[in-house]
Protein backbone atom coordinates (compact mmCIF):
# COMPACT_ATOMS: atom_id res chain seq x y z
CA UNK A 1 0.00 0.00 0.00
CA UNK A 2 2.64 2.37 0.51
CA UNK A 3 4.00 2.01 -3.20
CA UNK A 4 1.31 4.87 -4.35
CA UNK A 5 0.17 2.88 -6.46
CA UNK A 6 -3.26 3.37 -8.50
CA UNK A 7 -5.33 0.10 -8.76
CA UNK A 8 -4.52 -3.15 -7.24
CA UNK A 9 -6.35 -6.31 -9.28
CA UNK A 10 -7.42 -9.31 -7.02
CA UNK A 11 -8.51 -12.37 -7.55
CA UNK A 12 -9.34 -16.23 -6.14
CA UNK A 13 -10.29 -14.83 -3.23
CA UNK A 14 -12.33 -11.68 -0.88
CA UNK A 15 -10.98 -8.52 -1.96
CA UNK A 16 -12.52 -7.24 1.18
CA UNK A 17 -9.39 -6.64 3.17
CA UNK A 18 -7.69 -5.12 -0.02
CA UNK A 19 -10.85 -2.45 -0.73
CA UNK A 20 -10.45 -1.91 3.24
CA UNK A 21 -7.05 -0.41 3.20
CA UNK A 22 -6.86 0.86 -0.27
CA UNK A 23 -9.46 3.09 -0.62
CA UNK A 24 -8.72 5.59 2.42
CA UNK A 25 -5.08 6.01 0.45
CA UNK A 26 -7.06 6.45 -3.13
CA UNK A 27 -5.84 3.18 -4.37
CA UNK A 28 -9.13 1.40 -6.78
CA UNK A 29 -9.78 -1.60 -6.29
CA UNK A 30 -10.64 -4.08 -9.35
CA UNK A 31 -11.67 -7.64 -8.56
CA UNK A 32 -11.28 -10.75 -11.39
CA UNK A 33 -14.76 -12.66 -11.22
CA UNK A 34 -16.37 -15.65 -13.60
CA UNK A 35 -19.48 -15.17 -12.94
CA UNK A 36 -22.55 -12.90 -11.68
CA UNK A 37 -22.75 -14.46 -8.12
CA UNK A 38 -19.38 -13.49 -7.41
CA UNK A 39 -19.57 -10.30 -8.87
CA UNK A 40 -22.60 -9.11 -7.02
CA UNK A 41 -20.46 -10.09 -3.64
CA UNK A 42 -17.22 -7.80 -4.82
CA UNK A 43 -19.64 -4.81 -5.86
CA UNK A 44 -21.30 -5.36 -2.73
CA UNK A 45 -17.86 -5.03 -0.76
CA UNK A 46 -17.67 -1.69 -2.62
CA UNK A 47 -15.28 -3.15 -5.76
CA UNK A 48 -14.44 -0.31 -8.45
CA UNK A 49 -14.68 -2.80 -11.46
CA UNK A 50 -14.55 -6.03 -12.53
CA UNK A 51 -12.45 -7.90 -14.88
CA UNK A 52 -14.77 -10.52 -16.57
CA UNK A 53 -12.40 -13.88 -16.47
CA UNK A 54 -13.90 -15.83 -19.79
CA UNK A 55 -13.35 -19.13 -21.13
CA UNK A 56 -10.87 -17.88 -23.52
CA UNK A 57 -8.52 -16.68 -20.83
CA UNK A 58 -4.53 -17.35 -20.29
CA UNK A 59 -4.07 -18.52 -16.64
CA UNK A 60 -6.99 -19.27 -14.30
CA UNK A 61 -9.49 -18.98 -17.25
CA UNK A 62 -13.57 -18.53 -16.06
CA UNK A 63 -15.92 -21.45 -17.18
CA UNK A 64 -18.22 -18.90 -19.59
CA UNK A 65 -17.79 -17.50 -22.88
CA UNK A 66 -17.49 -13.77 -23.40
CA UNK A 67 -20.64 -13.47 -25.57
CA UNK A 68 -22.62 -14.29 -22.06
CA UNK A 69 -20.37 -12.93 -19.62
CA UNK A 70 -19.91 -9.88 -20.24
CA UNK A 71 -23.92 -8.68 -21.22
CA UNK A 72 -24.96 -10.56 -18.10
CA UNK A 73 -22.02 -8.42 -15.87
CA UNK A 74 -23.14 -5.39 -17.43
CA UNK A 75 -26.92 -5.95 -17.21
CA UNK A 76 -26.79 -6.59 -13.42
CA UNK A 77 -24.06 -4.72 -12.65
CA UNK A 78 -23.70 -0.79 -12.01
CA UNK A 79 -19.65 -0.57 -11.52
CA UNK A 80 -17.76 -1.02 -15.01
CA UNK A 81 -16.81 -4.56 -16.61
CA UNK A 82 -13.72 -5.08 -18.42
CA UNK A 83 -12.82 -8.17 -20.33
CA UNK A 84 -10.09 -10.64 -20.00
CA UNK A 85 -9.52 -13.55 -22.30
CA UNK A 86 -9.37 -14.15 -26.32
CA UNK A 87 -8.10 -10.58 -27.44
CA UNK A 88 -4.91 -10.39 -29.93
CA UNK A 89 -6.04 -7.99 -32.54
CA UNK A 90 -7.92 -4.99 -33.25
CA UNK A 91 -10.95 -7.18 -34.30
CA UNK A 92 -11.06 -9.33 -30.81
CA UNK A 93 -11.07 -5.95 -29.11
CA UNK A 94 -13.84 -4.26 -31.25
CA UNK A 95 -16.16 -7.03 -29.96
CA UNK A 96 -15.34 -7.56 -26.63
CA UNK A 97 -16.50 -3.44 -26.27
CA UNK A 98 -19.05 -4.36 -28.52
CA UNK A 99 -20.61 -6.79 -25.57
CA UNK A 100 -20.70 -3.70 -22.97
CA UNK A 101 -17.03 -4.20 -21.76
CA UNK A 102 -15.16 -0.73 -21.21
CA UNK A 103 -11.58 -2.06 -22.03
CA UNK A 104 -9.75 -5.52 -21.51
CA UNK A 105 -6.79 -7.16 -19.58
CA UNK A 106 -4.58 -8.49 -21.79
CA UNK A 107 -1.89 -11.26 -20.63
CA UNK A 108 -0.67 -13.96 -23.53
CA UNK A 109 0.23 -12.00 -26.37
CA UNK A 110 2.80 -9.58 -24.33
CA UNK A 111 4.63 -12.74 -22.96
CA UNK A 112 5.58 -13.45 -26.40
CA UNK A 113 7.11 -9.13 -26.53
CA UNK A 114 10.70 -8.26 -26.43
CA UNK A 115 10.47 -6.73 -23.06
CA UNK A 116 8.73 -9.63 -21.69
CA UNK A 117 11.55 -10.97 -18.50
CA UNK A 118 10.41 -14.38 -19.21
CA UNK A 119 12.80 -17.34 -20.81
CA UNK A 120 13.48 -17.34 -24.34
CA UNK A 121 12.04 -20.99 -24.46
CA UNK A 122 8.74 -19.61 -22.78
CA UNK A 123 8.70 -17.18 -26.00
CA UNK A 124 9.56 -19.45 -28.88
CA UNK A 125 7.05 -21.78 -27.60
CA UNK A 126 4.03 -19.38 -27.79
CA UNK A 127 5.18 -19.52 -31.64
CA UNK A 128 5.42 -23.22 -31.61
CA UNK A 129 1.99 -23.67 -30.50
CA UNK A 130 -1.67 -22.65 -31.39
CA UNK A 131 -4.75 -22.92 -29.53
CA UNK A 132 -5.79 -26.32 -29.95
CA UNK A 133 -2.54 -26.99 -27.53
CA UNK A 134 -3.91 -24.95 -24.92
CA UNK A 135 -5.44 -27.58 -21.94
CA UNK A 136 -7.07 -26.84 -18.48
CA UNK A 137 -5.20 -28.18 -15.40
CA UNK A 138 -6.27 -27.97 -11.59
CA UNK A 139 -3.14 -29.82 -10.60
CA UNK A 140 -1.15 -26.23 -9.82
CA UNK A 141 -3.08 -23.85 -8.36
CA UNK A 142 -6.33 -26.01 -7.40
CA UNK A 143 -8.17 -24.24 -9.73
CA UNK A 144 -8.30 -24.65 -13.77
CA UNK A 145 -5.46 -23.30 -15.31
CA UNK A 146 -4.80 -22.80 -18.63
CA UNK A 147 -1.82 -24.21 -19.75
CA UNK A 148 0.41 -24.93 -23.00
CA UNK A 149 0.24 -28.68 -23.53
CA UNK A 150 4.12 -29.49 -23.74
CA UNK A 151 5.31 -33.30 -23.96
CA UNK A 152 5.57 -32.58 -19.54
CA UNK A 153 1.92 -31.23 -19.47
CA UNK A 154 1.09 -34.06 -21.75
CA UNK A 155 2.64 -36.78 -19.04
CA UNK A 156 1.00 -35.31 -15.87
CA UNK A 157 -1.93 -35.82 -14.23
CA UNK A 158 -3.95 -32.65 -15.00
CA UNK A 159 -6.68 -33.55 -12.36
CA UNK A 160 -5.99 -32.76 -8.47
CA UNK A 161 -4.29 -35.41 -5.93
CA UNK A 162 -6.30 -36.91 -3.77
CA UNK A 163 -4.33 -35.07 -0.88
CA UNK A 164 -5.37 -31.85 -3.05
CA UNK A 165 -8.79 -32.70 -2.78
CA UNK A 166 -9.40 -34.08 0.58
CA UNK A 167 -7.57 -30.25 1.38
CA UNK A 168 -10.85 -28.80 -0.37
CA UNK A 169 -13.40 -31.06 0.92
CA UNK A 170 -12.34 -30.87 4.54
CA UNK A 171 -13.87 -27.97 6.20
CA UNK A 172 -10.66 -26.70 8.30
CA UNK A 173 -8.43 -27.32 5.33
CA UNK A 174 -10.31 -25.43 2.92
CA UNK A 175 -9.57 -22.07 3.45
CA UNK A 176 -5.69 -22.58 4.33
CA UNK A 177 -5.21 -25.49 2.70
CA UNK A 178 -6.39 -23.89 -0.87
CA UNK A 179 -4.23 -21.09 -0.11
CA UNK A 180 -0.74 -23.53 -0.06
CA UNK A 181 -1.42 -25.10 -3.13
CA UNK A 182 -2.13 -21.79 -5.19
CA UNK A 183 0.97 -20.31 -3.53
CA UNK A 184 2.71 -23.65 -4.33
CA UNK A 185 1.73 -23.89 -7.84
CA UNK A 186 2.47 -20.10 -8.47
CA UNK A 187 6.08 -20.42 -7.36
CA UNK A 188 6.44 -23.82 -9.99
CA UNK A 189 4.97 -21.59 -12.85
CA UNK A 190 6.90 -18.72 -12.16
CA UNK A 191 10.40 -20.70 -12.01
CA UNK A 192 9.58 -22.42 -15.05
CA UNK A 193 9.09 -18.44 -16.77
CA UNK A 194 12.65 -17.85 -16.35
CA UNK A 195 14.56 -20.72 -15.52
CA UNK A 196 12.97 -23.78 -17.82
CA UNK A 197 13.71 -27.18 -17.06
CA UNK A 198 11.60 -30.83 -18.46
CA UNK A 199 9.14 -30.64 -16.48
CA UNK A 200 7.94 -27.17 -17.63
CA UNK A 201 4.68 -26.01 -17.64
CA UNK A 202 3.98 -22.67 -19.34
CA UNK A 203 0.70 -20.82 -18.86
CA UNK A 204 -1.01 -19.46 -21.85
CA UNK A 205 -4.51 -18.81 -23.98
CA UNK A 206 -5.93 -19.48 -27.08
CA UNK A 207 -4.66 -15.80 -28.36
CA UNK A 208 -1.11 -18.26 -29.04
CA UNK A 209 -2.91 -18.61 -31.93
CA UNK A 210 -1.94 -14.94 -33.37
CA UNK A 211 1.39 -15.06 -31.60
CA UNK A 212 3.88 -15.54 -34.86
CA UNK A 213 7.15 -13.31 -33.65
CA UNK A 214 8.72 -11.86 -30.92
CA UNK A 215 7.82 -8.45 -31.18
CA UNK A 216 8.48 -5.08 -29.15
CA UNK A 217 5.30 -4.32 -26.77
CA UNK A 218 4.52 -0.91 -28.85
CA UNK A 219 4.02 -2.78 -31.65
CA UNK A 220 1.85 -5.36 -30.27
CA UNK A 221 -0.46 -1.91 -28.55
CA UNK A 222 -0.67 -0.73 -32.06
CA UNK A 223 -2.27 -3.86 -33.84
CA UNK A 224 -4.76 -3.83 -30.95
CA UNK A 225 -5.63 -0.23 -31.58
CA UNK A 226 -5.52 0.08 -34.92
């Protein structure tokens, strides 16, 4: 809180705490949500905007494509919606803001940008692959993931362990015990970013599919404006 910052983004989780101490230092507070239900609780917690997590997302993707998400957010909604998942190009954008959303989050296709501090490895292989390589995994965070289905991915287990479940189910587990494996499965994906090794597993979306070169970052914000 003290890094003056202007929004903080949260997500998998109450923002409550976060929209507590923010907003007496004038820091917004934007909440990723996957559906309505959840959305109505952040708003209710007094939530600046949403980002509307779709099934076309990089990372913990939502279960709901944008063409119902995002009308349904803005229908019931009266704090703004903005749109995360399946935007590469000018095109993807003028329709997400055609749905009602005011602007997006954009993750995948920046990975693959010059000033991106990931691997080189991590790059080249959002060229490799397209989006029919892109696979859902609970096994790292606990909840679905997307993921870039490498020979590795293609070898593990892409459900949870029973240990990870029984975590979930139990009632004093669930809270705390949800909270290790995310932190757990953040720390594998972000060592396998920078420092790749066999067994890594690189998060991604479908927008791989536009990805063709390693580009600078100004050059990717001008295709998506036009």
């Amino acid at each position: 809180m003290d890094k003056k910052v202007d929004f903080i983004i949260t997500s998998l989780g109450s923002p409550q705490e976060t929209i507590e101490k923010g907003h007496p230092l004038g820091i917004k507070v934007i909440c990723d949500v996957v559906d309505l239900k959840y959305a109505r609780k952040v708003e209710s917690l007094g939530a600046d905007a949403v980002i509307a997590v779709n099934n076309n997302a990089g990372g913990h993707a939502g279960p709901i494509p944008p063409e119902e998400l995002i009308p349904e957010l803005v229908k019931n909604l009266s704090i703004p919606v903005i749109s995360a998942g399946g935007v590469a190009n000018k095109q993807q954008l003028d329709h997400v803001l055609s749905l009602g959303a005011i602007g997006v989050s954009v993750g995948t296709i920046f990975i693959a940008s010059e000033e991106s501090p990931v691997s080189k490895e991590y790059k080249q292989a959002l060229i490799d692959y397209g989006a029919d390589d892109i696979v859902f995994t609970t096994r790292l965070s606990g909840s679905p993931l997307t993921v870039i289905n490498t020979p590795y991915v293609q070898k593990m287990d892409k459900k949870a362990s029973w240990l990870e479940r029984l975590m979930k189910r139990n009632k004093w587990f669930k809270k705390y015990g949800k909270m290790l494996i995310f932190a757990r499965g953040m720390k594998k994906i972000k060592r396998a970013a920078q420092n790749p090794t066999y067994q890594t597993v690189w998060c991604a979306g479908p927008a791989i599919e536009h990805i063709k070169k390693i580009r600078p970052a100004r050059e990717i914000i001008k295709d998506l404006i036009g």
